[in-house]
Protein backbone atom coordinates (compact mmCIF):
# COMPACT_ATOMS: atom_id res chain seq x y z
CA UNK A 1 0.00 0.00 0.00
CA UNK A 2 1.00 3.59 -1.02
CA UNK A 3 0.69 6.08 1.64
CA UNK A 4 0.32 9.85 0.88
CA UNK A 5 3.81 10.69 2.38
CA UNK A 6 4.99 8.22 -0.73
CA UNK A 7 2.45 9.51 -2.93
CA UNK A 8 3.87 12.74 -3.25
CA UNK A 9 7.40 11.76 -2.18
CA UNK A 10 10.42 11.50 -5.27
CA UNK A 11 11.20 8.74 -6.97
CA UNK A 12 13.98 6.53 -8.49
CA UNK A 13 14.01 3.52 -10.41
CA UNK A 14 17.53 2.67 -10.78
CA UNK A 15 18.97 -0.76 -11.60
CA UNK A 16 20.16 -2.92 -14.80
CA UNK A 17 18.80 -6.22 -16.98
CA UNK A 18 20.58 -8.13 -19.50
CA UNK A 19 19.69 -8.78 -23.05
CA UNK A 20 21.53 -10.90 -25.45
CA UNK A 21 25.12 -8.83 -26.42
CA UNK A 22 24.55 -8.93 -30.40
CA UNK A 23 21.44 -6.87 -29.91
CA UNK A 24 22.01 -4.38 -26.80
CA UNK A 25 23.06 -1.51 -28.84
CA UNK A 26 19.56 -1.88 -31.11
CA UNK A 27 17.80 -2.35 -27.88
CA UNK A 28 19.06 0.71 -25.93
CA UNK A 29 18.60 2.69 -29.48
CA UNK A 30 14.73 1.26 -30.07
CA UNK A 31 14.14 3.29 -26.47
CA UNK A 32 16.12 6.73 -27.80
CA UNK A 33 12.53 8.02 -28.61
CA UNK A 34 10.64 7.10 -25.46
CA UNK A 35 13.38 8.40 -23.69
CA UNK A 36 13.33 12.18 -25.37
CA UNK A 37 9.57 12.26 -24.83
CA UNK A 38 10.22 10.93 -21.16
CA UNK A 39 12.83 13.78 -20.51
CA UNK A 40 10.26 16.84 -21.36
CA UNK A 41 6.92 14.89 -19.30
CA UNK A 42 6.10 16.76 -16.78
CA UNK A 43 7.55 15.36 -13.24
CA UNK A 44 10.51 13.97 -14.74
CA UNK A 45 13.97 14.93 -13.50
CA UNK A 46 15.61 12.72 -16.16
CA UNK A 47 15.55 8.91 -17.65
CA UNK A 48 18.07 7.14 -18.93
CA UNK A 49 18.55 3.90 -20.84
CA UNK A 50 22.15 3.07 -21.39
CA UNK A 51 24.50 0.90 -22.76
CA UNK A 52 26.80 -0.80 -19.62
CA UNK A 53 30.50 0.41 -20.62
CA UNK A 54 31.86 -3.00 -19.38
CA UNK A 55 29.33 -5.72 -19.53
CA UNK A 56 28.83 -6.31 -23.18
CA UNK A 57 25.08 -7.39 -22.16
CA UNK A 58 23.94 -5.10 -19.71
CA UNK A 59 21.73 -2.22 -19.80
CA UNK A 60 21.55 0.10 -17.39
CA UNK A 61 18.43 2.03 -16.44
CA UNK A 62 17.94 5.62 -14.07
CA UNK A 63 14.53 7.60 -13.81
CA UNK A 64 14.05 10.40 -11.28
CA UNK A 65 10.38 11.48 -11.37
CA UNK A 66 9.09 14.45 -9.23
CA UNK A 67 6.05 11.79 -7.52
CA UNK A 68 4.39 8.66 -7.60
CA UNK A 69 1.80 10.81 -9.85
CA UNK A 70 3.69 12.05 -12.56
CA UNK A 71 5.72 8.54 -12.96
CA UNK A 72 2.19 6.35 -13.16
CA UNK A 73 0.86 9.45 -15.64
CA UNK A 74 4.19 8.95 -17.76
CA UNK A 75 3.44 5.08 -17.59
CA UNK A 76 -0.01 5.53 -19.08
CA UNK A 77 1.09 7.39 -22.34
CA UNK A 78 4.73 5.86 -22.49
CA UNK A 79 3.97 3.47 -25.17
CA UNK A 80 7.85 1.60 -24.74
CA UNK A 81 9.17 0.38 -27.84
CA UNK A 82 7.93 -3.47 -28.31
CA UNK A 83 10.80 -5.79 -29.50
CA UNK A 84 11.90 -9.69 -29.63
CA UNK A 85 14.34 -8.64 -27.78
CA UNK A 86 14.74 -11.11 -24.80
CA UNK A 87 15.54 -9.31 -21.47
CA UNK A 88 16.46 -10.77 -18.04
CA UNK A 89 15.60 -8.91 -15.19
CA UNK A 90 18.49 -7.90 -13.44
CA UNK A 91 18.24 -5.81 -10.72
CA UNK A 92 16.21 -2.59 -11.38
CA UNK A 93 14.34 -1.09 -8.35
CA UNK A 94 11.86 1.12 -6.93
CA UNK A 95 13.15 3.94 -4.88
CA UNK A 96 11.44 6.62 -2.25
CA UNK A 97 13.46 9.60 -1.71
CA UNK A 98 12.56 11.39 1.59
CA UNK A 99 15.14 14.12 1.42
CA UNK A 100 17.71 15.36 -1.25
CA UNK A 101 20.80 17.47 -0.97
CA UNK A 102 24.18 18.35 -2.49
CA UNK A 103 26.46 15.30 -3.13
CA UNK A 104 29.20 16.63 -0.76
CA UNK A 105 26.50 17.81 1.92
């Protein structure tokens, strides 16, 4: 259960999954589009679909939406890319930010 403290509280959903080598670079550039709409929605900070610099079959993904809200209104118009692409969850999570500061703070 969502409680209004989450509700309105700021997001990230940070992690990475694995999809066959041969076709990670086609997979991360299938999402390019969804990704420039993403970036101008309104409550997003940014989102990012990458290539991993190291692991020849990993993706990495970062969002940072303003609430709860704005990520599940993004969700409902996103309209992700669909491919044959098979992908193995990795380890991509859910996160609630209570407070946010400078990285040296």
């Amino acid at each position: 259960m969502v409680t209004d403290t989450e509700e309105n509280a700021m997001l990230i959903i940070a992690g990475w999954a694995r999809v066959p080598a041969e076709r990670r670079d086609e997979y991360v550039a299938a999402h390019q589009e969804m990704v420039g709409r993403a970036r101008v929605a309104e409550g997003c900070h940014d989102l990012a679909i990458t290539a991993d610099p190291l692991e020849d079959d990993r993706v990495n993904v970062y969002e940072r939406w303003e609430s709860e809200e704005t990520l599940t209104a993004w969700r409902a118009v996103a309209n992700a890319p669909r491919l044959d692409v098979p992908i193995e969850a990795g380890d991509i999570a859910k996160y609630t930010i209570e407070s946010v500061r400078g990285p040296f703070d």
